[in-house]
PDB file of N, CA and C in Angstrom:
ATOM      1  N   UNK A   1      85.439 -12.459   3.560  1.00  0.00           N
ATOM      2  CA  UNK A   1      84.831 -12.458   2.247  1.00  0.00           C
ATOM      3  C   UNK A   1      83.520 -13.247   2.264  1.00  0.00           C
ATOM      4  N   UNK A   2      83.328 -14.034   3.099  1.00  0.00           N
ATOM      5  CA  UNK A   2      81.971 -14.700   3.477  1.00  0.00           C
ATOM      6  C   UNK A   2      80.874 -14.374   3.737  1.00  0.00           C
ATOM      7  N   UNK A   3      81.214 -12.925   4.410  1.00  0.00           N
ATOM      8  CA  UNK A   3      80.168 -12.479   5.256  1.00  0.00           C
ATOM      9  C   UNK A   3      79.409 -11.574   3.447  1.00  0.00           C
ATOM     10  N   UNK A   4      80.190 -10.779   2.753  1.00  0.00           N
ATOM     11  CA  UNK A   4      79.991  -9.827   1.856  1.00  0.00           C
ATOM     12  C   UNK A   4      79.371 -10.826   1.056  1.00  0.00           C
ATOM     13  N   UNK A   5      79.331 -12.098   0.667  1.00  0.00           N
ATOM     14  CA  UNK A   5      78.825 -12.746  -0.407  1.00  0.00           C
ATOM     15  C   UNK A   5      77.253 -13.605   0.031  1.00  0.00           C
ATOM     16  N   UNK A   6      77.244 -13.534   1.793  1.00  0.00           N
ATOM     17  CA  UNK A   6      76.133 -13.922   2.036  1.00  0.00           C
ATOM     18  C   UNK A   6      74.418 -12.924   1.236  1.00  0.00           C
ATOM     19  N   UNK A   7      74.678 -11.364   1.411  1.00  0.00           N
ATOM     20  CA  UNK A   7      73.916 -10.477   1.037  1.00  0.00           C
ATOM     21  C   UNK A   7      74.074 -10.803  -0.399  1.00  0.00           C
ATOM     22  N   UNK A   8      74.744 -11.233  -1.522  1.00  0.00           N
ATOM     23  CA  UNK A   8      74.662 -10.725  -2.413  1.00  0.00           C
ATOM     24  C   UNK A   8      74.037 -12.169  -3.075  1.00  0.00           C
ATOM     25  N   UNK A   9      74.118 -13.198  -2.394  1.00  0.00           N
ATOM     26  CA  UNK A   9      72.925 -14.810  -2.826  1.00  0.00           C
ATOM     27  C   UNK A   9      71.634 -14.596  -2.160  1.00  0.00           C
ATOM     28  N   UNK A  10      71.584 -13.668  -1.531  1.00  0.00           N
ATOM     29  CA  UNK A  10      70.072 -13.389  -0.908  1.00  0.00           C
ATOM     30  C   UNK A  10      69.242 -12.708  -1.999  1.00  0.00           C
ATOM     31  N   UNK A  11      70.287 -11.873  -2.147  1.00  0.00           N
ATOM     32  CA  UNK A  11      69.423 -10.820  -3.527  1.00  0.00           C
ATOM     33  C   UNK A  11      69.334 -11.731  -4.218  1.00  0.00           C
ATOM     34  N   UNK A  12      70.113 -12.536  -4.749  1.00  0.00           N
ATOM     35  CA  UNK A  12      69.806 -13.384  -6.163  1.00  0.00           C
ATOM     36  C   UNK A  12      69.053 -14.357  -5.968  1.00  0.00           C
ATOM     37  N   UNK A  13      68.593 -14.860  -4.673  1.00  0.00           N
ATOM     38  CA  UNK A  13      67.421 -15.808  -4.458  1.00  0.00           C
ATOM     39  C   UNK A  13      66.273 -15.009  -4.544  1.00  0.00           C
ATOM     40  N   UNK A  14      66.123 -13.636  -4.305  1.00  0.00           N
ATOM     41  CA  UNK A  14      64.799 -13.090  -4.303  1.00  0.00           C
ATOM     42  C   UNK A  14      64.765 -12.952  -5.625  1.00  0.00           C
ATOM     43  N   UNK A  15      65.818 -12.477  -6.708  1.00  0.00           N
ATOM     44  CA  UNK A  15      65.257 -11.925  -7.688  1.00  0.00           C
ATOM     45  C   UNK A  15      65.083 -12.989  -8.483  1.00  0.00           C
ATOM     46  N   UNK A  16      65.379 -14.720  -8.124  1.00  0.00           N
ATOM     47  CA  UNK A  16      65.292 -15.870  -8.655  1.00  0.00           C
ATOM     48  C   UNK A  16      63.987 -16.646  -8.388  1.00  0.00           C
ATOM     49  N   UNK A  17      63.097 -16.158  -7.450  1.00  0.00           N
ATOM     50  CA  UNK A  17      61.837 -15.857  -6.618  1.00  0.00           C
ATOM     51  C   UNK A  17      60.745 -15.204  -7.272  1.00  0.00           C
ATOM     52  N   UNK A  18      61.803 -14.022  -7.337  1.00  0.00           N
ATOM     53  CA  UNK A  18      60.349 -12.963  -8.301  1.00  0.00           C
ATOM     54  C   UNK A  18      59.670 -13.241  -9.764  1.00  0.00           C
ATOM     55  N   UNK A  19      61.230 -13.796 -10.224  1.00  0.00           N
ATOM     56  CA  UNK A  19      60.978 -14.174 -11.546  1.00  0.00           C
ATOM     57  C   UNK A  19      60.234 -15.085 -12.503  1.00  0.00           C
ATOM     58  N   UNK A  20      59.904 -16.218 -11.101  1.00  0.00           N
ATOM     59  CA  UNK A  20      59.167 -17.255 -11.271  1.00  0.00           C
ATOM     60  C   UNK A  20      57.698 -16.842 -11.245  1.00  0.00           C
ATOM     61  N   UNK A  21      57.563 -15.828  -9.804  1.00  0.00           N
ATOM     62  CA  UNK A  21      55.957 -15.653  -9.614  1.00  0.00           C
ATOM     63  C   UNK A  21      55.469 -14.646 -11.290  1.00  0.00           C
ATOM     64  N   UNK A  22      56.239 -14.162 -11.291  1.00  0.00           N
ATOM     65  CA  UNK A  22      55.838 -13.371 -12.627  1.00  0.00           C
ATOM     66  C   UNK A  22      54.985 -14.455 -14.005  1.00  0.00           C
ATOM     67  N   UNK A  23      55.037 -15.879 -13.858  1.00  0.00           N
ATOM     68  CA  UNK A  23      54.785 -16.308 -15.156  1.00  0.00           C
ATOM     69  C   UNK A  23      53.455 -16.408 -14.918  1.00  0.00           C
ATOM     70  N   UNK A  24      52.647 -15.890 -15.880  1.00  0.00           N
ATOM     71  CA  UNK A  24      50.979 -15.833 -15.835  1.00  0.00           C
ATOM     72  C   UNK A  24      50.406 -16.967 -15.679  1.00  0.00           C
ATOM     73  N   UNK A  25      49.658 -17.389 -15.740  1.00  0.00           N
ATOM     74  CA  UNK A  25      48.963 -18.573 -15.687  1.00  0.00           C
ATOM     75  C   UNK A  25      48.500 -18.673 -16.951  1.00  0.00           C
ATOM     76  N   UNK A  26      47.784 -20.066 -16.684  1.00  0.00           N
ATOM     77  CA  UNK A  26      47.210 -20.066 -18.586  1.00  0.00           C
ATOM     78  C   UNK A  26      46.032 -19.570 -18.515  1.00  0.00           C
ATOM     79  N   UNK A  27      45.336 -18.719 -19.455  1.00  0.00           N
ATOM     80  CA  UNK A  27      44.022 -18.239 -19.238  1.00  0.00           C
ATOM     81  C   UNK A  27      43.078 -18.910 -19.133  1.00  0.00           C
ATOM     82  N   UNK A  28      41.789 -18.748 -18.876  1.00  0.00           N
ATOM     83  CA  UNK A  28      40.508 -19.289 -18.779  1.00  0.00           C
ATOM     84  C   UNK A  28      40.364 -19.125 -20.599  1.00  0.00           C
ATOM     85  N   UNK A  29      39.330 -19.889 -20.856  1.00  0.00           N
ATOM     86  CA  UNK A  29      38.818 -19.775 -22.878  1.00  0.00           C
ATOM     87  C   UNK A  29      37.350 -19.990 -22.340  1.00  0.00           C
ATOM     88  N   UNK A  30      36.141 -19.162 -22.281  1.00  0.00           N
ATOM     89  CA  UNK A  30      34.973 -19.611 -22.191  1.00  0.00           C
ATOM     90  C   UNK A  30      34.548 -19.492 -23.544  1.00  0.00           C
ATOM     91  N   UNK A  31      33.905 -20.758 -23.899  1.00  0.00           N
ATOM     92  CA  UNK A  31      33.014 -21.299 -25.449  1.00  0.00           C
ATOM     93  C   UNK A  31      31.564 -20.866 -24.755  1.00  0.00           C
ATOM     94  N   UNK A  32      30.286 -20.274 -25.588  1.00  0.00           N
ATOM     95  CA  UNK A  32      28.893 -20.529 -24.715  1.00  0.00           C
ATOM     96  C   UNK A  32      28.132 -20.810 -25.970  1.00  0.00           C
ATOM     97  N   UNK A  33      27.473 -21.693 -25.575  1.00  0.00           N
ATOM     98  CA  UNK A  33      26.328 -22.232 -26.650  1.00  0.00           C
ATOM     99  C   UNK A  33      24.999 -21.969 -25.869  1.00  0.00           C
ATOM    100  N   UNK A  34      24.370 -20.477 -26.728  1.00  0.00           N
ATOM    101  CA  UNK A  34      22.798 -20.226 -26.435  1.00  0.00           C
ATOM    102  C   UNK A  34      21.813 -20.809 -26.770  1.00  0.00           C
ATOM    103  N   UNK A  35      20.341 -20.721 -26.554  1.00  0.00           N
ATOM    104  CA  UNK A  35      19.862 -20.504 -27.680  1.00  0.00           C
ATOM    105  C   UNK A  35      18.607 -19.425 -26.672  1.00  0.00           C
ATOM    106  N   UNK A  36      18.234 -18.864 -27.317  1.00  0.00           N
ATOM    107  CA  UNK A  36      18.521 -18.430 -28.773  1.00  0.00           C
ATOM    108  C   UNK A  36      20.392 -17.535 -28.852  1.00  0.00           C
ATOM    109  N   UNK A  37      20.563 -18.454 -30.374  1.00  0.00           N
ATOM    110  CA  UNK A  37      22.076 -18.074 -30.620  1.00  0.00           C
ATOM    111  C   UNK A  37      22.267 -16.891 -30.854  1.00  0.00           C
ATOM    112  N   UNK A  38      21.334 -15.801 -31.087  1.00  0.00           N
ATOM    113  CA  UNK A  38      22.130 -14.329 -30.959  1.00  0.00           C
ATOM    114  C   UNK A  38      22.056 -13.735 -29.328  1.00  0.00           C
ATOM    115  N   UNK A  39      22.093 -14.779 -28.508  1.00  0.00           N
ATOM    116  CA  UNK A  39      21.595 -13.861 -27.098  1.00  0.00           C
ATOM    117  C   UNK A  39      23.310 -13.292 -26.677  1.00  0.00           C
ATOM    118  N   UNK A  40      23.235 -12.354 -25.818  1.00  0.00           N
ATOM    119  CA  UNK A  40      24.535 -11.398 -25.410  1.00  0.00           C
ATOM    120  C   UNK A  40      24.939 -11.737 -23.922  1.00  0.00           C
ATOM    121  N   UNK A  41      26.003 -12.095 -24.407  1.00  0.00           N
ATOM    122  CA  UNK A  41      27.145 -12.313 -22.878  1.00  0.00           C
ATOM    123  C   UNK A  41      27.574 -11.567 -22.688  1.00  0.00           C
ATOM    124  N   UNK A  42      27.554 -11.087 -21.071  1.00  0.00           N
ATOM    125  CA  UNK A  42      28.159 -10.370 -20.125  1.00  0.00           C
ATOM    126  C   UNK A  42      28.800 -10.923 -19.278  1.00  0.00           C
ATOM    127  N   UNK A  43      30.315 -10.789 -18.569  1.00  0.00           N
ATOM    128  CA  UNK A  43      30.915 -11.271 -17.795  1.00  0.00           C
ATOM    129  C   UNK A  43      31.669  -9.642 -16.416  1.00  0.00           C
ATOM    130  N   UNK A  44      31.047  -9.811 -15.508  1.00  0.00           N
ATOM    131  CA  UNK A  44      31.590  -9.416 -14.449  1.00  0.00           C
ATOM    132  C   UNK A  44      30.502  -7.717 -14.776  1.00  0.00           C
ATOM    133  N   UNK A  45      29.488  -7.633 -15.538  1.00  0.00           N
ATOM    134  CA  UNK A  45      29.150  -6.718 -16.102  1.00  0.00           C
ATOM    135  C   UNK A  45      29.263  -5.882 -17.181  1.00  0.00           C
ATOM    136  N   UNK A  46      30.348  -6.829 -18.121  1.00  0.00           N
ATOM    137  CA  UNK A  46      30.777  -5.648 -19.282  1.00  0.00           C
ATOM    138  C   UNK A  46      30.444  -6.929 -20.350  1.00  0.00           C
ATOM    139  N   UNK A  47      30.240  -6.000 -21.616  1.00  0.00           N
ATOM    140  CA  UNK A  47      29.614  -7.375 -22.692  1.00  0.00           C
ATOM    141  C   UNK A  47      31.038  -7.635 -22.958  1.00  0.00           C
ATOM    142  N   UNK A  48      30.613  -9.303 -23.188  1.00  0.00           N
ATOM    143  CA  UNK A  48      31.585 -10.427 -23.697  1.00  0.00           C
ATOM    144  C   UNK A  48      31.910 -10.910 -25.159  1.00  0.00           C
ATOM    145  N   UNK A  49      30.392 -10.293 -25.505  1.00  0.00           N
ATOM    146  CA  UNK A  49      30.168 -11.144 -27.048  1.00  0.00           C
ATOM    147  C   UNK A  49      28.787 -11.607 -27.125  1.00  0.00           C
ATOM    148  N   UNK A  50      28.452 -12.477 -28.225  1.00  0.00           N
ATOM    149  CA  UNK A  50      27.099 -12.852 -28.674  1.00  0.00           C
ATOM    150  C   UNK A  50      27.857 -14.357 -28.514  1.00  0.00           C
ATOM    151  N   UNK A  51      26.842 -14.905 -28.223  1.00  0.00           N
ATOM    152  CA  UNK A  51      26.882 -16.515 -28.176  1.00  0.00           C
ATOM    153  C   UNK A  51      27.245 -17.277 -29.782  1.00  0.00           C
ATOM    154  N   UNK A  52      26.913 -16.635 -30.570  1.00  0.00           N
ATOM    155  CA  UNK A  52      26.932 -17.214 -32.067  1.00  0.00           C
ATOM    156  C   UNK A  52      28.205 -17.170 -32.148  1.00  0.00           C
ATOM    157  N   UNK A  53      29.057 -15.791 -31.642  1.00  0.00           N
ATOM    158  CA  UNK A  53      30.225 -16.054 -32.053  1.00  0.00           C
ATOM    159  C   UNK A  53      31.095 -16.605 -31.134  1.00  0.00           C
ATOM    160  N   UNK A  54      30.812 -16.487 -29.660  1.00  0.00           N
ATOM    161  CA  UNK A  54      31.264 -17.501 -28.606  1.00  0.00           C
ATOM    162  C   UNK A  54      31.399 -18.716 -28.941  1.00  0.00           C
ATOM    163  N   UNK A  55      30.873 -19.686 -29.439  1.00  0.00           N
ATOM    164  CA  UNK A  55      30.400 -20.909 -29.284  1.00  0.00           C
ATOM    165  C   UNK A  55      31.595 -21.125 -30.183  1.00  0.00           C
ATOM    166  N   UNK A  56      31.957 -20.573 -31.389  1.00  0.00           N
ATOM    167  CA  UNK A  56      32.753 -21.234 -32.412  1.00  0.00           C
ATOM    168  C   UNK A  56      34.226 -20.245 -32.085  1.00  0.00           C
ATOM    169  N   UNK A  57      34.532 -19.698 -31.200  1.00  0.00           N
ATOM    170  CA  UNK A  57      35.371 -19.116 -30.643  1.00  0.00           C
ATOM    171  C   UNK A  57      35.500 -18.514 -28.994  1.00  0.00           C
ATOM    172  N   UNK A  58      36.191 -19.490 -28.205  1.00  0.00           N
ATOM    173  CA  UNK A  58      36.189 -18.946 -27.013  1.00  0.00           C
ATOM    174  C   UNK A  58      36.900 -17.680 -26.662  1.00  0.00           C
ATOM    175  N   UNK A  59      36.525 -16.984 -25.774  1.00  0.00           N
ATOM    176  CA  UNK A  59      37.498 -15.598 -25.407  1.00  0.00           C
ATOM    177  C   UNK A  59      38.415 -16.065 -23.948  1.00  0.00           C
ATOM    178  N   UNK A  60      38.977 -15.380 -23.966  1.00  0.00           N
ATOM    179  CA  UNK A  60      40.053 -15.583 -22.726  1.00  0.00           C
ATOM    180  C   UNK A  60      39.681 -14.478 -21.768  1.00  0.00           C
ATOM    181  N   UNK A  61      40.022 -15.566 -20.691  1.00  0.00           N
ATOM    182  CA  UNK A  61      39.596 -13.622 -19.022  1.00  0.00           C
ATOM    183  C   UNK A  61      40.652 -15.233 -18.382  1.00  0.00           C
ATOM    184  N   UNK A  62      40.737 -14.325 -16.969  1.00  0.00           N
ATOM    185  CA  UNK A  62      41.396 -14.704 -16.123  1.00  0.00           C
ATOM    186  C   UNK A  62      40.632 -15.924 -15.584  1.00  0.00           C
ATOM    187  N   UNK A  63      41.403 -16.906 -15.014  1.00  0.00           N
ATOM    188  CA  UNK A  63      40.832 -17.783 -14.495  1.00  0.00           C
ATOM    189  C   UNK A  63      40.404 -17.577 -12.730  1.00  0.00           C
ATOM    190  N   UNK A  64      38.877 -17.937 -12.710  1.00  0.00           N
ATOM    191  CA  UNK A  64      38.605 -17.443 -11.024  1.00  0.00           C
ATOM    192  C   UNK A  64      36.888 -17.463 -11.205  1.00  0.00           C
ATOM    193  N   UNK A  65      36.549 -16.368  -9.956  1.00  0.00           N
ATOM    194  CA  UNK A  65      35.216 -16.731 -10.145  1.00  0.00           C
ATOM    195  C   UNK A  65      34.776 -15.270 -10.765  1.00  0.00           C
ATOM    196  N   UNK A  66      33.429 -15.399 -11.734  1.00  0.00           N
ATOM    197  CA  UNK A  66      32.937 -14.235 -12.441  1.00  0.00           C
ATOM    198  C   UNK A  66      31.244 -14.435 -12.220  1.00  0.00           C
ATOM    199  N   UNK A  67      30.814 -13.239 -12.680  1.00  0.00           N
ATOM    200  CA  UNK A  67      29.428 -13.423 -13.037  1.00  0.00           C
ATOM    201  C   UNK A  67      29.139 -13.317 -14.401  1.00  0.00           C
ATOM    202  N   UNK A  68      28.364 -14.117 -14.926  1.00  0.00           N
ATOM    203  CA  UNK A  68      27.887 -14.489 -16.422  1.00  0.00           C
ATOM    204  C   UNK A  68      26.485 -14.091 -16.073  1.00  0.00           C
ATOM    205  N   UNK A  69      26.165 -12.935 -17.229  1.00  0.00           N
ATOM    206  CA  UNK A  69      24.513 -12.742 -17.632  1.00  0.00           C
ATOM    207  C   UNK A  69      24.153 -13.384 -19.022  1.00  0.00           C
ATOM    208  N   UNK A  70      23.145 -13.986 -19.351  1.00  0.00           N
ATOM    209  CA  UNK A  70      22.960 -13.799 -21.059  1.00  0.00           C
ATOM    210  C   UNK A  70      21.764 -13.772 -20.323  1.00  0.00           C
ATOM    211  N   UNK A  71      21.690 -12.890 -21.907  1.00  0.00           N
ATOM    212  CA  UNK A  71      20.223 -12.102 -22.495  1.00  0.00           C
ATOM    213  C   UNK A  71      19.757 -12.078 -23.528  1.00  0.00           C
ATOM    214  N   UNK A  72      18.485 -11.856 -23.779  1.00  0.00           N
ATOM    215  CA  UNK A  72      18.589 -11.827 -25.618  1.00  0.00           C
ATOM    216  C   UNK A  72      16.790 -11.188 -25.570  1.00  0.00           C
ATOM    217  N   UNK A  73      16.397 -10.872 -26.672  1.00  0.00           N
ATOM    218  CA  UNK A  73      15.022  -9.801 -26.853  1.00  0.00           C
ATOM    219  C   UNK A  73      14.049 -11.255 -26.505  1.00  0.00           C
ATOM    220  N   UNK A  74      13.027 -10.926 -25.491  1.00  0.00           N
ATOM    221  CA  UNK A  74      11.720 -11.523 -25.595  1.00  0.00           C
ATOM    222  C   UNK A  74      12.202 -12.571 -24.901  1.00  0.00           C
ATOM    223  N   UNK A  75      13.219 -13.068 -23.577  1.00  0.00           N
ATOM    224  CA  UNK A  75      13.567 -14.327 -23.218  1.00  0.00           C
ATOM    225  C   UNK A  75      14.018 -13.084 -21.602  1.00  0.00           C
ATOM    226  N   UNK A  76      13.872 -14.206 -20.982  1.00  0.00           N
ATOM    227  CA  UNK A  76      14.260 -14.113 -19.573  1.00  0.00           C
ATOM    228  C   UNK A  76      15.951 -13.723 -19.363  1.00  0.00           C
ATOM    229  N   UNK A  77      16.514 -12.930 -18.559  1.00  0.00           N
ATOM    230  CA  UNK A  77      17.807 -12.937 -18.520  1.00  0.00           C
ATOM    231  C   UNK A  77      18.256 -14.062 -18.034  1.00  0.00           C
ATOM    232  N   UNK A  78      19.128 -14.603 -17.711  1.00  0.00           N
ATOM    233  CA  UNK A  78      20.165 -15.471 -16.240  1.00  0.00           C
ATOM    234  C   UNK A  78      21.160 -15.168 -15.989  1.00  0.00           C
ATOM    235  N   UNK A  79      21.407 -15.427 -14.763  1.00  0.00           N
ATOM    236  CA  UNK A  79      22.925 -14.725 -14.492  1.00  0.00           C
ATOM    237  C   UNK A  79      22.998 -16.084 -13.351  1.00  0.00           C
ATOM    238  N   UNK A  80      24.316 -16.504 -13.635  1.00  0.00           N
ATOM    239  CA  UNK A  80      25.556 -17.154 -12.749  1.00  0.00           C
ATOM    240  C   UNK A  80      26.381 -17.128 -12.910  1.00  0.00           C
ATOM    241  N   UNK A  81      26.720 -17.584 -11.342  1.00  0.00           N
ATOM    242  CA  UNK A  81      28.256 -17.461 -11.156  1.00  0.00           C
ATOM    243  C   UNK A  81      29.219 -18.693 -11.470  1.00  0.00           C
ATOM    244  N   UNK A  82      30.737 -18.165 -12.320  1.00  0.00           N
ATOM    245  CA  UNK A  82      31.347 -19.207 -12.865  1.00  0.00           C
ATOM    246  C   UNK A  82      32.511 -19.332 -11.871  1.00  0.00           C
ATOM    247  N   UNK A  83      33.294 -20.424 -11.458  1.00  0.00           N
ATOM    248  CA  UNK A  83      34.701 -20.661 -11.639  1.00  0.00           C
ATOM    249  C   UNK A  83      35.130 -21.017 -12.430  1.00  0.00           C
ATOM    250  N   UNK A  84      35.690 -20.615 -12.809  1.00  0.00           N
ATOM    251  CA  UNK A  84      36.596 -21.106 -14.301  1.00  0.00           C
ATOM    252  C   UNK A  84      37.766 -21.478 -14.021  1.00  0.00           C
ATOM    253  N   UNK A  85      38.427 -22.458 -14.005  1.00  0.00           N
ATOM    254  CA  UNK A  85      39.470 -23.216 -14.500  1.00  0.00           C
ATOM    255  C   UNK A  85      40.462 -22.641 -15.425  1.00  0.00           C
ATOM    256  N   UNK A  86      41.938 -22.384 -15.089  1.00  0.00           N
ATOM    257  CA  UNK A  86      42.682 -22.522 -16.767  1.00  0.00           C
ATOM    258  C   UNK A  86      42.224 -23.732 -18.118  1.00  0.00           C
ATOM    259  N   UNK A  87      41.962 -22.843 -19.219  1.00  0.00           N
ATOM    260  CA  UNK A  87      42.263 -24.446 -20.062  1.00  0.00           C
ATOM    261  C   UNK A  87      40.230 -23.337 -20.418  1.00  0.00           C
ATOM    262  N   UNK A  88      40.035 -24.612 -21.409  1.00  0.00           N
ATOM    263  CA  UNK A  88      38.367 -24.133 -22.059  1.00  0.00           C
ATOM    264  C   UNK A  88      37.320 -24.781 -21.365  1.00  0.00           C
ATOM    265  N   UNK A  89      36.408 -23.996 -21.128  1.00  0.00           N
ATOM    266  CA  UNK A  89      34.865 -24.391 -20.222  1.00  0.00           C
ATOM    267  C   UNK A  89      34.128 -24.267 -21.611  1.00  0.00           C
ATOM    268  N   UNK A  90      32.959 -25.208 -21.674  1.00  0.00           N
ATOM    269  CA  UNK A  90      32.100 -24.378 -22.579  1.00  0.00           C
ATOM    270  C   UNK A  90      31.134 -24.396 -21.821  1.00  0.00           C
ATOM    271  N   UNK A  91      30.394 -23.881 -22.068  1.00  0.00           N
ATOM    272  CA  UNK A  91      28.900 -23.816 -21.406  1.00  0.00           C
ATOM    273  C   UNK A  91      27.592 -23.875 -22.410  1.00  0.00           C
ATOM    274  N   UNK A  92      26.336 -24.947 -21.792  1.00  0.00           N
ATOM    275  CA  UNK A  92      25.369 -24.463 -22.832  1.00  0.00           C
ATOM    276  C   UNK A  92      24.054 -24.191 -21.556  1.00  0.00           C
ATOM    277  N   UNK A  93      23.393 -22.642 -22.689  1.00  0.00           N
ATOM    278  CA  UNK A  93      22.692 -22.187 -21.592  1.00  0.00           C
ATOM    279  C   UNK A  93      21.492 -22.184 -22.912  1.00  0.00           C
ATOM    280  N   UNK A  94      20.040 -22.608 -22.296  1.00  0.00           N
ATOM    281  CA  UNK A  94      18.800 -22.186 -23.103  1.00  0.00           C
ATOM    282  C   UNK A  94      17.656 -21.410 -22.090  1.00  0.00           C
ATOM    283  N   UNK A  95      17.370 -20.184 -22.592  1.00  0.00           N
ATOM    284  CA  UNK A  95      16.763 -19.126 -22.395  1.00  0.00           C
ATOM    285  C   UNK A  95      15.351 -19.123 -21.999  1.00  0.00           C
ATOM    286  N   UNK A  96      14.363 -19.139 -20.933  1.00  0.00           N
ATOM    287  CA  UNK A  96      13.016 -19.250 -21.055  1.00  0.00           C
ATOM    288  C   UNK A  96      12.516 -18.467 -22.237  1.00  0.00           C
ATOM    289  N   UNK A  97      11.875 -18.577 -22.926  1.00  0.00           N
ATOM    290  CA  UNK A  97      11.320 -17.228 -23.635  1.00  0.00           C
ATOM    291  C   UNK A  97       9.931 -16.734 -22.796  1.00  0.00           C
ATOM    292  N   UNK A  98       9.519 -15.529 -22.638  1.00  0.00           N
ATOM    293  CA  UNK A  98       8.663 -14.541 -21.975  1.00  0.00           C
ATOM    294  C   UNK A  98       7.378 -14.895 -22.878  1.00  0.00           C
ATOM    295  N   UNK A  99       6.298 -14.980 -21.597  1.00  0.00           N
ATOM    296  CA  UNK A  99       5.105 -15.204 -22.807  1.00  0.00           C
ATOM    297  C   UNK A  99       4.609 -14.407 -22.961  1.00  0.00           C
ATOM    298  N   UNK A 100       3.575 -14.112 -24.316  1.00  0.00           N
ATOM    299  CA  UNK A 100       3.351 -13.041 -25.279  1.00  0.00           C
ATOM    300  C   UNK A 100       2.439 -12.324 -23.347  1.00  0.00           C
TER     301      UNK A 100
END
């Protein structure tokens, strides 16, 4: 009867295994403070949001590394790269503006 009960605590250690890796992590929350405050966040290439409403509300993405663009009319783009941490980053970014 020893031998039949060895297989059947194996299974239940894996599926006691699996169950753990399954719990998500806590998300990333990026806050961004522009200026100019209507400029547009992009993360990994897809828009994120406007900074106006970033700043007073962070969004959640996975925690790791991304690329951040902001942009906004008549100002230089930037783009870097973030690691982000679980838990809230904020960031404050100000824009060259383009001369006339």
């Amino acid at each position: 009867m020893g031998m039949r009960a060895a297989p059947l605590l194996l299974a239940l250690a894996l599926v006691a295994c699996a169950k753990q890796g399954t719990v998500a992590p806590e998300p990333a929350r990026l806050a961004v403070i522009a200026t100019p405050p209507n400029a547009s966040i992009y993360i990994d290439g897809h828009y994120f949001g406007r900074a106006t409403v970033l700043s007073q509300e962070p969004k959640a993405l996975a925690p790791g590394i991304h690329l951040m663009t902001v942009q906004a009319e008549d100002h230089f783009p930037h783009d870097m790269e973030l690691d982000l941490p679980p838990g809230k980053t904020t960031l404050t970014i100000e824009l060259r503006p383009i001369p006339p």
